[in-house]
C-alpha atoms as a PDB file:
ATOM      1  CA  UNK A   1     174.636  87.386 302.713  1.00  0.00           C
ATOM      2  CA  UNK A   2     171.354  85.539 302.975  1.00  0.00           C
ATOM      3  CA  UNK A   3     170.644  82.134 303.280  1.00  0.00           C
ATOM      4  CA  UNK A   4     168.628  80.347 300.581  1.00  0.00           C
ATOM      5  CA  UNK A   5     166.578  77.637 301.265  1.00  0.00           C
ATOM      6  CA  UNK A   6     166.532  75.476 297.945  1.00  0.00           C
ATOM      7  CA  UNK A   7     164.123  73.089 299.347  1.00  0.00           C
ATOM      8  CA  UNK A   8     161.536  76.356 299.723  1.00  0.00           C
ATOM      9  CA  UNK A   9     162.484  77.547 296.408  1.00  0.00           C
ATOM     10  CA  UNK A  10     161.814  74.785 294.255  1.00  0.00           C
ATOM     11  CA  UNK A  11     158.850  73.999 296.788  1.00  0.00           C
ATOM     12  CA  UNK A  12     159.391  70.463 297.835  1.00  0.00           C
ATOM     13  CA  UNK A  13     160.183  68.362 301.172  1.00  0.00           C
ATOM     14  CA  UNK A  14     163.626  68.148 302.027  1.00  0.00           C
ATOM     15  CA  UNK A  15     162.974  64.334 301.620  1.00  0.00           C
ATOM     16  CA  UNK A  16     162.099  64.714 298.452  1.00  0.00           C
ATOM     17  CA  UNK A  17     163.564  61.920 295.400  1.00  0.00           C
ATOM     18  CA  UNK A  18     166.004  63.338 292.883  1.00  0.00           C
ATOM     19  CA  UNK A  19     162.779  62.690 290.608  1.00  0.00           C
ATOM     20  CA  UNK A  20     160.735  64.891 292.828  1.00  0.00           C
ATOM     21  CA  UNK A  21     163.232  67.412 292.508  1.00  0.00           C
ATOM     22  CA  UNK A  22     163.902  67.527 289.252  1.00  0.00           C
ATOM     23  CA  UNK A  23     159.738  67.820 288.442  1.00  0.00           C
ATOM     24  CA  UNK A  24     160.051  70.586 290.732  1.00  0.00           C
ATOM     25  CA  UNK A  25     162.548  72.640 288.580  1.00  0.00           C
ATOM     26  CA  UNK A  26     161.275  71.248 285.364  1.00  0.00           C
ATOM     27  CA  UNK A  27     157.959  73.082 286.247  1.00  0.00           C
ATOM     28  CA  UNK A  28     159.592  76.240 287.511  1.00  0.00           C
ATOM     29  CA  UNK A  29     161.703  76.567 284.703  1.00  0.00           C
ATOM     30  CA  UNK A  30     158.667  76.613 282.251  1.00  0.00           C
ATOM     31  CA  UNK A  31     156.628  78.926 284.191  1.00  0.00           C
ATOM     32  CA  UNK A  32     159.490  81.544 284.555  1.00  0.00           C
ATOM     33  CA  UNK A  33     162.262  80.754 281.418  1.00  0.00           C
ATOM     34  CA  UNK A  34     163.014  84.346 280.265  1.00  0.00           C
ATOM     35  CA  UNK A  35     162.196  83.293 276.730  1.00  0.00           C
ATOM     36  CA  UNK A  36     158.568  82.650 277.179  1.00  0.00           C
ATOM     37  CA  UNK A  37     157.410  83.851 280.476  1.00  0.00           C
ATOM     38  CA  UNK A  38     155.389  87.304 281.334  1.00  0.00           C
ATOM     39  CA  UNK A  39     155.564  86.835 285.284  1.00  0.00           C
ATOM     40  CA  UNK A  40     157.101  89.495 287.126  1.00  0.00           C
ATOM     41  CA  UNK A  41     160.793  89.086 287.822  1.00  0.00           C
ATOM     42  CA  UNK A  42     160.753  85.928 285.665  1.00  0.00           C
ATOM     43  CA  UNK A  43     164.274  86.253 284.912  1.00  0.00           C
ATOM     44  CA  UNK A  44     165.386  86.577 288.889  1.00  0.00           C
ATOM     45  CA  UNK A  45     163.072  83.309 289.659  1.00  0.00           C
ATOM     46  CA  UNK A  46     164.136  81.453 287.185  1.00  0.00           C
ATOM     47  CA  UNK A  47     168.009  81.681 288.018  1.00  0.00           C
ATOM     48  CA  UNK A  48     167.102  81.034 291.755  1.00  0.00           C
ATOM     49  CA  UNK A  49     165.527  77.820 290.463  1.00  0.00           C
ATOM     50  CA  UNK A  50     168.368  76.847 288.000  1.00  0.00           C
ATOM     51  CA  UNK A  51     170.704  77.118 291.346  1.00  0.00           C
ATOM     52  CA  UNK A  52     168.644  75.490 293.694  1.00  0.00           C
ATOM     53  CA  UNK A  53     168.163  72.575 291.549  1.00  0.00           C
ATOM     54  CA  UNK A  54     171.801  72.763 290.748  1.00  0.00           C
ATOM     55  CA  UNK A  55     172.568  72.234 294.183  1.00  0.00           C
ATOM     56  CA  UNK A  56     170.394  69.725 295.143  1.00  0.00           C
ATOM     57  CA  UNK A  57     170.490  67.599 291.867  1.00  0.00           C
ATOM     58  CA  UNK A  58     174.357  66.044 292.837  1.00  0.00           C
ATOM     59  CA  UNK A  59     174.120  63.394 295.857  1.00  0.00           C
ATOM     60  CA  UNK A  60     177.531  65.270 296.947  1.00  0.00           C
ATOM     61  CA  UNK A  61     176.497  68.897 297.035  1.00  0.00           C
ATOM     62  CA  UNK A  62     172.941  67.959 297.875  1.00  0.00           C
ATOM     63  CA  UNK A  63     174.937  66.312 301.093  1.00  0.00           C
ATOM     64  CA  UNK A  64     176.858  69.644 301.953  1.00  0.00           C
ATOM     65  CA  UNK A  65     174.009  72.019 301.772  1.00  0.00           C
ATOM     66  CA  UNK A  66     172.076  69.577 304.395  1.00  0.00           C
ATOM     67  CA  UNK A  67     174.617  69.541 306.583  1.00  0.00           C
ATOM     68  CA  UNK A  68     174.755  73.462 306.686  1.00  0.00           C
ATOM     69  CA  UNK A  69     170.756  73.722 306.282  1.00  0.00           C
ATOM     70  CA  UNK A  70     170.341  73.753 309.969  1.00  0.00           C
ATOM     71  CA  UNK A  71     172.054  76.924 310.801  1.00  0.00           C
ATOM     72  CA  UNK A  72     170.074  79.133 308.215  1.00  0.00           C
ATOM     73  CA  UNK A  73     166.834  80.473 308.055  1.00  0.00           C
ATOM     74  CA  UNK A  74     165.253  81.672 304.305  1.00  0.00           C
ATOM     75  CA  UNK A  75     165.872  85.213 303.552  1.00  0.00           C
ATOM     76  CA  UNK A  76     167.811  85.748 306.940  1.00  0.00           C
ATOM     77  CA  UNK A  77     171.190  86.546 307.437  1.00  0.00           C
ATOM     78  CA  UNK A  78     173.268  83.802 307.091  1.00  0.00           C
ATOM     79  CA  UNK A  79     175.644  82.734 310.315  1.00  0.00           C
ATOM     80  CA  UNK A  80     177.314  79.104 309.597  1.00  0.00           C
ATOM     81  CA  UNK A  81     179.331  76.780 311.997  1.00  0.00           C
ATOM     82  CA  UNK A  82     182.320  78.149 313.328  1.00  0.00           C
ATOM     83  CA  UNK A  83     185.410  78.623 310.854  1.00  0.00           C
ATOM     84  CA  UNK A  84     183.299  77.151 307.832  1.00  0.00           C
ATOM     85  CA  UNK A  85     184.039  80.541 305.725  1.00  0.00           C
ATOM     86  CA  UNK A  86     187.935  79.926 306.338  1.00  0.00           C
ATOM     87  CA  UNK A  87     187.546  76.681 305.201  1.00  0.00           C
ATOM     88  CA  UNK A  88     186.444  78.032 301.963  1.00  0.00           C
ATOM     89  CA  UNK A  89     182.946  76.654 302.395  1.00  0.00           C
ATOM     90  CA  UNK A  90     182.477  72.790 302.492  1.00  0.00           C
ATOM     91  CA  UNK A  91     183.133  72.468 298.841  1.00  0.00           C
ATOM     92  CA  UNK A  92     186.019  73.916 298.438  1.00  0.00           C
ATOM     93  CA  UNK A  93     188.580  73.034 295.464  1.00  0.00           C
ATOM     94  CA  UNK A  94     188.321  76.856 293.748  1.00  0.00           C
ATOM     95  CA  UNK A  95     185.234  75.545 291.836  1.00  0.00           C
ATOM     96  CA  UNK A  96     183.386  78.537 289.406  1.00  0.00           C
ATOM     97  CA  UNK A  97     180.124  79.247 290.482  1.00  0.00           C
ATOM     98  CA  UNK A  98     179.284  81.356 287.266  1.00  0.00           C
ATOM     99  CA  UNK A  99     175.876  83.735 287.684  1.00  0.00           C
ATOM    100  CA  UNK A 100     174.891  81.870 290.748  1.00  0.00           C
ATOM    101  CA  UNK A 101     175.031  84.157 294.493  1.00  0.00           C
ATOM    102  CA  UNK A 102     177.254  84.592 296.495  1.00  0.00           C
ATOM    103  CA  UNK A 103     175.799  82.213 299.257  1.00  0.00           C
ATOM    104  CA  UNK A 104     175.870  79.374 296.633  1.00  0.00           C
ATOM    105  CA  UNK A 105     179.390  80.577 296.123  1.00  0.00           C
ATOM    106  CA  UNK A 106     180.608  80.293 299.826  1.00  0.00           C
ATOM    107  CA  UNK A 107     179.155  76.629 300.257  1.00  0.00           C
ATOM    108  CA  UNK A 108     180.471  74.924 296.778  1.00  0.00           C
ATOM    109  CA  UNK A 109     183.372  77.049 296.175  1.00  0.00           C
ATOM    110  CA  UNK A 110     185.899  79.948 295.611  1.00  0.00           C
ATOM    111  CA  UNK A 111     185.444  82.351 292.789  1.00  0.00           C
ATOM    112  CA  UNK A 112     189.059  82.105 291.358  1.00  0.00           C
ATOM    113  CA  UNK A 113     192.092  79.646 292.678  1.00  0.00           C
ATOM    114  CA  UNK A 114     194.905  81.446 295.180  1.00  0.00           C
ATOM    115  CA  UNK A 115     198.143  82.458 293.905  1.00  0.00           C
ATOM    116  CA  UNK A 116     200.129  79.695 295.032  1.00  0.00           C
ATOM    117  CA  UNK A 117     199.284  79.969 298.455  1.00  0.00           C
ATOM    118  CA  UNK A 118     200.211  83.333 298.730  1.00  0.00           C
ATOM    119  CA  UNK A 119     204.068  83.614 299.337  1.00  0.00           C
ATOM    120  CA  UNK A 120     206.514  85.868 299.106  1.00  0.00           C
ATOM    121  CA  UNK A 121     209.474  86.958 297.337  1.00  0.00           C
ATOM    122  CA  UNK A 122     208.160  86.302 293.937  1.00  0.00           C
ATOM    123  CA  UNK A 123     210.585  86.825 291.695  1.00  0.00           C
ATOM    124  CA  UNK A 124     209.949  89.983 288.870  1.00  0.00           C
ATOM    125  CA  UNK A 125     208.706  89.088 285.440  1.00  0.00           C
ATOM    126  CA  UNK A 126     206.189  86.889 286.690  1.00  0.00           C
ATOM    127  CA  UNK A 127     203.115  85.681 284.645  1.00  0.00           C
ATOM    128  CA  UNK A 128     199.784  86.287 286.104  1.00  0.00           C
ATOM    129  CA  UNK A 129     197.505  84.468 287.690  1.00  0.00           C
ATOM    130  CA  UNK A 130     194.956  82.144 285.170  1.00  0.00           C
ATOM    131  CA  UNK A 131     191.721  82.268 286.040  1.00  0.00           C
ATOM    132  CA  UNK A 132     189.119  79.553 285.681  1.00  0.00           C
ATOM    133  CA  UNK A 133     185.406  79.839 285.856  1.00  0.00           C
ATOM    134  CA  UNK A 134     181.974  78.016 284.401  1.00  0.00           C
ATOM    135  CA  UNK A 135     179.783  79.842 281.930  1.00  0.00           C
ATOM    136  CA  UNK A 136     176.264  78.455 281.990  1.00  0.00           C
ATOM    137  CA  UNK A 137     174.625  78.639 278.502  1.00  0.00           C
ATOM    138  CA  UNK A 138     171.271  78.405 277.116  1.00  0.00           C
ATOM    139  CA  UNK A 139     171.448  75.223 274.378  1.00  0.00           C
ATOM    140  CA  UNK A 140     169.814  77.905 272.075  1.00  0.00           C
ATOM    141  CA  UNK A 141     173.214  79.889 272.427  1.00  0.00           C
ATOM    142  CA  UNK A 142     174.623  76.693 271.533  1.00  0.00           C
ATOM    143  CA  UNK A 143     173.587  76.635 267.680  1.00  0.00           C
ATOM    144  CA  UNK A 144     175.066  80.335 266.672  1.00  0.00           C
ATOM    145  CA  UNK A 145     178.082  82.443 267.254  1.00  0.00           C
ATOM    146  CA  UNK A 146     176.410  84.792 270.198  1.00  0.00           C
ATOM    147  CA  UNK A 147     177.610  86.982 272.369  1.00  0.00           C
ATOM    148  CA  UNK A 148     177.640  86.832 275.887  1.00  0.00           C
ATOM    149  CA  UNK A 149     178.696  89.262 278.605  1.00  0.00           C
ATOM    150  CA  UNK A 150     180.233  87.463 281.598  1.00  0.00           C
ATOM    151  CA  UNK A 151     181.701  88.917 284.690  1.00  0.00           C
ATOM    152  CA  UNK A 152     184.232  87.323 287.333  1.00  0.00           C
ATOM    153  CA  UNK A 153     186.448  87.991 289.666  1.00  0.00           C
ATOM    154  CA  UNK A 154     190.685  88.359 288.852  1.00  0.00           C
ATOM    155  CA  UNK A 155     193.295  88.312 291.902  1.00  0.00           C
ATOM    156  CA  UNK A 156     195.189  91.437 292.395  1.00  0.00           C
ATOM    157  CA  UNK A 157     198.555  90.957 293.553  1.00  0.00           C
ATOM    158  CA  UNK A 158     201.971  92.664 295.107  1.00  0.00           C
ATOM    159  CA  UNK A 159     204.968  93.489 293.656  1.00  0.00           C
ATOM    160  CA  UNK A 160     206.026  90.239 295.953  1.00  0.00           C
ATOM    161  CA  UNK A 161     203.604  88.056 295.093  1.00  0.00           C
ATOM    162  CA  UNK A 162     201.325  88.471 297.588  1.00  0.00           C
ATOM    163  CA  UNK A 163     197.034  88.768 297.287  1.00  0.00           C
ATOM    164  CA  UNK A 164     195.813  91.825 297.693  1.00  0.00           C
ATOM    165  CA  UNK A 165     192.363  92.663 296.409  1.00  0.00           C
ATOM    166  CA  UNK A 166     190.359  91.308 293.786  1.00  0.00           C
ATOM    167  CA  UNK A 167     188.816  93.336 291.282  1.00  0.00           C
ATOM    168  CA  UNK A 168     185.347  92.411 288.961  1.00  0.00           C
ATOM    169  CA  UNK A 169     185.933  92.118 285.557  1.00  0.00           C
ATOM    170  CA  UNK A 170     183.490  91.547 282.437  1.00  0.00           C
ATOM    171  CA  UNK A 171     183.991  90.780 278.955  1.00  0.00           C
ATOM    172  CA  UNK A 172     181.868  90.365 275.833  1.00  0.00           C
ATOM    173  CA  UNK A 173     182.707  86.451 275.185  1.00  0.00           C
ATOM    174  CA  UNK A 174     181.536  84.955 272.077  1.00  0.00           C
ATOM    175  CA  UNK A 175     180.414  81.340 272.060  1.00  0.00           C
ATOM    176  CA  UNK A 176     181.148  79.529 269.049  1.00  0.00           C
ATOM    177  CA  UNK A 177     178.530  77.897 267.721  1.00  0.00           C
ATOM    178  CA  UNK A 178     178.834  74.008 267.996  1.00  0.00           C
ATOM    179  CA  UNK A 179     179.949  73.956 271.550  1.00  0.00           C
ATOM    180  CA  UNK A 180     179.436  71.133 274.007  1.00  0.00           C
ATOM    181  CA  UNK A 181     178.391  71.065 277.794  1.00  0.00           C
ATOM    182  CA  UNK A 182     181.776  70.723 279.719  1.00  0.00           C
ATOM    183  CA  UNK A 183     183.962  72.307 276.533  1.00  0.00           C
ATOM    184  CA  UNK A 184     186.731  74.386 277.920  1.00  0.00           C
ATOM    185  CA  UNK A 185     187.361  77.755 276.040  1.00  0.00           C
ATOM    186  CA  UNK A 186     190.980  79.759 276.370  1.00  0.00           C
ATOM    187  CA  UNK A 187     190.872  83.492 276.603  1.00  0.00           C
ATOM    188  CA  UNK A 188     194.547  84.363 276.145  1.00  0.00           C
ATOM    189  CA  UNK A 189     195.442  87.264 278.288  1.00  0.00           C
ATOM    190  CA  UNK A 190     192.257  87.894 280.236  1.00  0.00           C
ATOM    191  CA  UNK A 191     193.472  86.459 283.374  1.00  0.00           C
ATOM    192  CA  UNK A 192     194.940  88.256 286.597  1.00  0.00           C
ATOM    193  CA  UNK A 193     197.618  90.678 285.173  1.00  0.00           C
ATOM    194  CA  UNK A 194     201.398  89.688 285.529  1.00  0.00           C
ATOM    195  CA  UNK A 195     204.131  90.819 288.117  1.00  0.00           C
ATOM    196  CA  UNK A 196     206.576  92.928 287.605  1.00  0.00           C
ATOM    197  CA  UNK A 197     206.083  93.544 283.848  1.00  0.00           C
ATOM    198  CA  UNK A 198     205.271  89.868 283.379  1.00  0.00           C
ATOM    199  CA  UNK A 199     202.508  88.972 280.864  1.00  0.00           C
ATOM    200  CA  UNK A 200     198.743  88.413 282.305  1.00  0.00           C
ATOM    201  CA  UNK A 201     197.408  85.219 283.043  1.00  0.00           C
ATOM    202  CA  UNK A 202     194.361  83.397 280.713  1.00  0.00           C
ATOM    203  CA  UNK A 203     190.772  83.001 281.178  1.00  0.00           C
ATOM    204  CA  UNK A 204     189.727  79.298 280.772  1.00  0.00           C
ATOM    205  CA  UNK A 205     185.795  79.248 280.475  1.00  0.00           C
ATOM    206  CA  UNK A 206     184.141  75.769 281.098  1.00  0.00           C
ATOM    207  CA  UNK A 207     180.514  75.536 279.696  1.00  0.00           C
ATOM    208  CA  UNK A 208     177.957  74.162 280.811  1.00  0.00           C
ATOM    209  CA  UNK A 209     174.891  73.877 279.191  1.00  0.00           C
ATOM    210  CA  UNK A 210     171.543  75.422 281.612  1.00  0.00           C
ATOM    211  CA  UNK A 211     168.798  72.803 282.136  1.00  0.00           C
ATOM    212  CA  UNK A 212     166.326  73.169 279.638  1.00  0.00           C
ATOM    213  CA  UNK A 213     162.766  73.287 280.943  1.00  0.00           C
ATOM    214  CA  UNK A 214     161.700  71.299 277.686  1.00  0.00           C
ATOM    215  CA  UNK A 215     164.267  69.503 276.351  1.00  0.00           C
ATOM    216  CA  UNK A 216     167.392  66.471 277.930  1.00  0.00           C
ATOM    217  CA  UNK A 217     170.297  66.210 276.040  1.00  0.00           C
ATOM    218  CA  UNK A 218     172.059  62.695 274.967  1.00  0.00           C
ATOM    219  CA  UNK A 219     175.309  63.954 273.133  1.00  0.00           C
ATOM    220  CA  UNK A 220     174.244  65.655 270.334  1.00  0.00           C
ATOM    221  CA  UNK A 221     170.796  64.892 270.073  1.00  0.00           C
ATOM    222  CA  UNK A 222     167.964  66.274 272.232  1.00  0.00           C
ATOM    223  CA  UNK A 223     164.905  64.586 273.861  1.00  0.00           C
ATOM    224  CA  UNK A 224     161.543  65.900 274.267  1.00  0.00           C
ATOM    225  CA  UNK A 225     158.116  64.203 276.106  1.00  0.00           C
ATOM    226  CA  UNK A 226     155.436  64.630 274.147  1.00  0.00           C
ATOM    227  CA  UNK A 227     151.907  64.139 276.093  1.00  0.00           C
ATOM    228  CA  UNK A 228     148.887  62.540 274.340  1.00  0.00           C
ATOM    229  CA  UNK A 229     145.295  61.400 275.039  1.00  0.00           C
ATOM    230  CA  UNK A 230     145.175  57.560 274.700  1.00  0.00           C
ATOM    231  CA  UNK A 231     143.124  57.926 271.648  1.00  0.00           C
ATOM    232  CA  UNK A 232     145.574  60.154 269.825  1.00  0.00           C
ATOM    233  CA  UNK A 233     147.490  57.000 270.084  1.00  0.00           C
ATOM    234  CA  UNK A 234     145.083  54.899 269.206  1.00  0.00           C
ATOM    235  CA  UNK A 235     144.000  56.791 266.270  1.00  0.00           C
ATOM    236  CA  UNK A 236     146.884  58.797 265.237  1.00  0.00           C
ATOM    237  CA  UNK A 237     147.017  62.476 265.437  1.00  0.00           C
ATOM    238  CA  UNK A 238     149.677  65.467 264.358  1.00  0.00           C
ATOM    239  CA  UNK A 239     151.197  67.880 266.821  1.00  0.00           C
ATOM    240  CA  UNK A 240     152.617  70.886 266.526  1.00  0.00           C
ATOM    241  CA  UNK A 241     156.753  69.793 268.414  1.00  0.00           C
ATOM    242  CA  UNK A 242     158.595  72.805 270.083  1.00  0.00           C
ATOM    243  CA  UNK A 243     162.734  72.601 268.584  1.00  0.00           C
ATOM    244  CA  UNK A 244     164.982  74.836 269.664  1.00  0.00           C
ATOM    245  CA  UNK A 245     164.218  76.972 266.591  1.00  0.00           C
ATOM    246  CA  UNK A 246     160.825  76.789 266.497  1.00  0.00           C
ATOM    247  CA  UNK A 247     158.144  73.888 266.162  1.00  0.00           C
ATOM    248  CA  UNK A 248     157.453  71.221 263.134  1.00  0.00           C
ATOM    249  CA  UNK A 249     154.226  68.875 262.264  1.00  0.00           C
ATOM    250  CA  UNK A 250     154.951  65.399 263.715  1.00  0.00           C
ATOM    251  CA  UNK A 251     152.751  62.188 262.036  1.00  0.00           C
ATOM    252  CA  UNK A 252     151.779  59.971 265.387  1.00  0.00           C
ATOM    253  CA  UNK A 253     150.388  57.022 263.073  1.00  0.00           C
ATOM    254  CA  UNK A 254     147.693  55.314 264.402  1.00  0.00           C
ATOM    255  CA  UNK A 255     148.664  52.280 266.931  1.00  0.00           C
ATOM    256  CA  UNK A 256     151.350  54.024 268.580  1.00  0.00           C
ATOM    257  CA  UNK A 257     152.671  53.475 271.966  1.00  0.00           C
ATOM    258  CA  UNK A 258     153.266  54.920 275.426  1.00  0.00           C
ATOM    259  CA  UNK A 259     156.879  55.243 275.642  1.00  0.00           C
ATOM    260  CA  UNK A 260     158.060  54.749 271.491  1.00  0.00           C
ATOM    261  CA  UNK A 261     160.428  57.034 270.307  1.00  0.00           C
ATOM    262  CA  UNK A 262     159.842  58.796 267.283  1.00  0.00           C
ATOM    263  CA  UNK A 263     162.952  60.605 265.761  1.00  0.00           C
ATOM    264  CA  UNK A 264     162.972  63.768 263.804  1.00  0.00           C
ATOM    265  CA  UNK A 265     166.470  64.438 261.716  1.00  0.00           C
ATOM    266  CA  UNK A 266     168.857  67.608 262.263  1.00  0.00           C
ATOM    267  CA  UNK A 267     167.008  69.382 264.931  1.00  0.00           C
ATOM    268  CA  UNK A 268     168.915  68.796 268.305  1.00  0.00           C
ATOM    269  CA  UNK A 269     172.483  69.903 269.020  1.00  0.00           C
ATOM    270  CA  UNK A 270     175.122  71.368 266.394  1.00  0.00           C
ATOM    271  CA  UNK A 271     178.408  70.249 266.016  1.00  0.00           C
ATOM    272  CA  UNK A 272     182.118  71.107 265.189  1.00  0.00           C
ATOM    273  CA  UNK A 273     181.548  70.512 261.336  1.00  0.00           C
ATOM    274  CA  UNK A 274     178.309  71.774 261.170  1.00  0.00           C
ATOM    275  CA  UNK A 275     176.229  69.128 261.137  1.00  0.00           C
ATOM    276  CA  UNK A 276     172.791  68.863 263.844  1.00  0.00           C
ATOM    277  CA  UNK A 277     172.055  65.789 265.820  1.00  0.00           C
ATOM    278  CA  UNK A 278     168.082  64.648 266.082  1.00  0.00           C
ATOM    279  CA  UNK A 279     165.328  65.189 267.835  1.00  0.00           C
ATOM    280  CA  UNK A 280     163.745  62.287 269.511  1.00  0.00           C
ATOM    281  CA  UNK A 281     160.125  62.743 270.621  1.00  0.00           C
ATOM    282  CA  UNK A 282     158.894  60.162 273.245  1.00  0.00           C
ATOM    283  CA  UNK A 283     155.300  59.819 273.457  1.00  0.00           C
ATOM    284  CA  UNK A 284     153.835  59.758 276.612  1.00  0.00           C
ATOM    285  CA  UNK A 285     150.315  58.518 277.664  1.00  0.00           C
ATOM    286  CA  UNK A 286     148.126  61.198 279.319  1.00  0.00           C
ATOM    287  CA  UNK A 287     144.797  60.406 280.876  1.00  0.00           C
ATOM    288  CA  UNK A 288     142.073  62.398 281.355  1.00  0.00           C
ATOM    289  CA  UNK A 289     140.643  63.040 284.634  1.00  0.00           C
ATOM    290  CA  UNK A 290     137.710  60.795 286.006  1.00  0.00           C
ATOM    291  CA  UNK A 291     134.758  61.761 283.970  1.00  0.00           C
ATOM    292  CA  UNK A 292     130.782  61.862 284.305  1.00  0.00           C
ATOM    293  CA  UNK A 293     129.136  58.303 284.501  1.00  0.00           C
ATOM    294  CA  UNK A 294     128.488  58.910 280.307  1.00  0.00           C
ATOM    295  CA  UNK A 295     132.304  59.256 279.898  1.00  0.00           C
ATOM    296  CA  UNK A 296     132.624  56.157 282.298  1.00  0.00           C
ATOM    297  CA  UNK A 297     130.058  54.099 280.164  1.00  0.00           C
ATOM    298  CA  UNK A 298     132.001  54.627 276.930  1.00  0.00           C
ATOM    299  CA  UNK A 299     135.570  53.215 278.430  1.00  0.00           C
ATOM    300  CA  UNK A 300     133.431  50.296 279.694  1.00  0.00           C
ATOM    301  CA  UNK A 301     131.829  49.515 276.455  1.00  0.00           C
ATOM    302  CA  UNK A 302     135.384  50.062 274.614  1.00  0.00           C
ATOM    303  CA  UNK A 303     136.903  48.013 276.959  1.00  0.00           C
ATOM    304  CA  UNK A 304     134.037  45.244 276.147  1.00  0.00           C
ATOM    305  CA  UNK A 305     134.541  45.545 272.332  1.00  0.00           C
ATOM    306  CA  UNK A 306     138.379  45.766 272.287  1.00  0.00           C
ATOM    307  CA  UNK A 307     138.405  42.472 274.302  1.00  0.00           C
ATOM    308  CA  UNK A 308     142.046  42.960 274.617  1.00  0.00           C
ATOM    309  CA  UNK A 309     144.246  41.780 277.607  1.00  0.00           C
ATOM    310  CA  UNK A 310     148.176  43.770 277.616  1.00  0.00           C
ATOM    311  CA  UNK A 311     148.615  40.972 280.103  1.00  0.00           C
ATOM    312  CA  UNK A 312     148.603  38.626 278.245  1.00  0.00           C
ATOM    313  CA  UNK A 313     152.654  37.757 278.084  1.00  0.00           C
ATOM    314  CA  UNK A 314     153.047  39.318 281.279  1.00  0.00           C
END
């Protein structure tokens, strides 16, 4: 197992600001999102980001990772502090770790809860073992009945109760369309298999919806940044708005403002009956970089004929 330096991956100081951090994977995400990106092993980068930031966005885990940080060098073999791997890692609690690697696994948690603790003398007849695990989605997946095909790991055990093995298992698991980020989804049957002709334990899926590299979510309706140049504020423009099904003509009127809202209906999340939250575009003031002495001139001599102070309550 090799350790991963999340720091290196998303490319920032390990002093970095949870807004730092989050820029970092925001930009990462859009260069290498499987949907849209051509780079070679897109796919593999982008889930390396998506658990880097994922580790280092909580104050808790970010905390844990640090404090094993110093005994691991990128891409080397990975030797932690005495006993931590018999502790479970430092995260313990049997927390799913979904598609993320096994060295994420080791630090935040076991794939799969014990048996119990493992004793003996169980009697026959026993039920199996449930299983619990998270199942990161795309919020795309979100909005149709799709199919996904998950794997995960389900505790083998003795005729006496005792843990064995463990043995991989996948599925095709489809994700009903309307589902929320931190829904939890029974899979009767699909756990670890009973004892002594008792029936198998369940499969309880927790999603959790993926970062998005374009879009936050606020319950069921999505957020989006839109840049602009200060004149297409000033003057009012139309831009062509990414949704999560494709893009629509937004109006800016004229006289719009850094940081207003502008709200487009049915086009963020779906829910249980059907219905689709909005889309709420907030415009953001881009400026160019420093021009020629000509471009210079012009903001001066707007700047003398607006006459206009944004002071002016301050």
């Amino acid at each position: 197992m090799d350790f991963k330096d999340y720091y290196k991956i998303l490319g920032v100081e390990p002093t970095a600001d949870d807004k730092t951090i989050k820029a970092a994977y925001r930009k990462l995400a859009r260069k290498y999102h499987p949907d849209v990106s051509k780079e070679k092993d897109a796919e593999e980068k982008f889930k390396d980001a998506s658990e880097a930031y994922e580790a280092l966005k909580s104050a808790d885990k970010r905390a844990e990772y640090d404090d094993l940080r110093k005994y691991g060098q990128h891409g080397q073999p990975f030797q932690g502090p005495p006993g931590w791997q018999s502790r479970g890692g430092f995260g313990g609690g049997g927390q799913d770790t979904g598609d993320f690697s096994d060295f994420f696994s080791s630090i935040f948690g076991n794939r799969g809860p014990g048996f119990g603790g493992g004793q003996s003398g169980r009697s026959a007849g026993r039920r199996g073992q449930d299983v619990e695990m998270e199942l990161p989605i795309f919020l795309e997946e979100s909005l149709a009945n799709e199919s996904k095909k998950i794997s995960f790991q389900v505790p083998q055990y003795n005729a006496a109760g005792q843990h064995v093995s463990n043995t991989t298992k996948s599925l095709n698991v489809k994700i009903p369309a309307g589902v929320t980020d931190g829904e939890r989804i029974r899979l009767k049957g699909q756990g670890a298999p009973g004892i002594g002709g008792g029936a198998s334990g369940d499969l309880y899926l927790t999603i959790r919806f993926a970062p998005h590299p374009k879009f936050d979510v606020e319950g069921q309706d999505l957020i989006i940044t839109l840049p602009l140049a200060p004149w297409e504020l000033a003057l009012g423009t139309e831009v062509a708005v990414p949704t999560l099904t494709g893009k629509i003509n937004l109006k800016v009127p004229a006289g719009s403002q850094n940081g207003q809202r502008m709200r487009a209906k049915g086009h963020g999340l779906l829910n249980k009956a059907g219905e689709r939250g909005n889309l709420f575009v907030q415009l953001k003031a881009v400026m160019p970089k420093s021009g020629d002495e000509e471009v210079k001139a012009l903001w001066q001599e707007l700047a003398n004929k607006a006459a206009f102070n944004p002071r002016e309550h301050f």
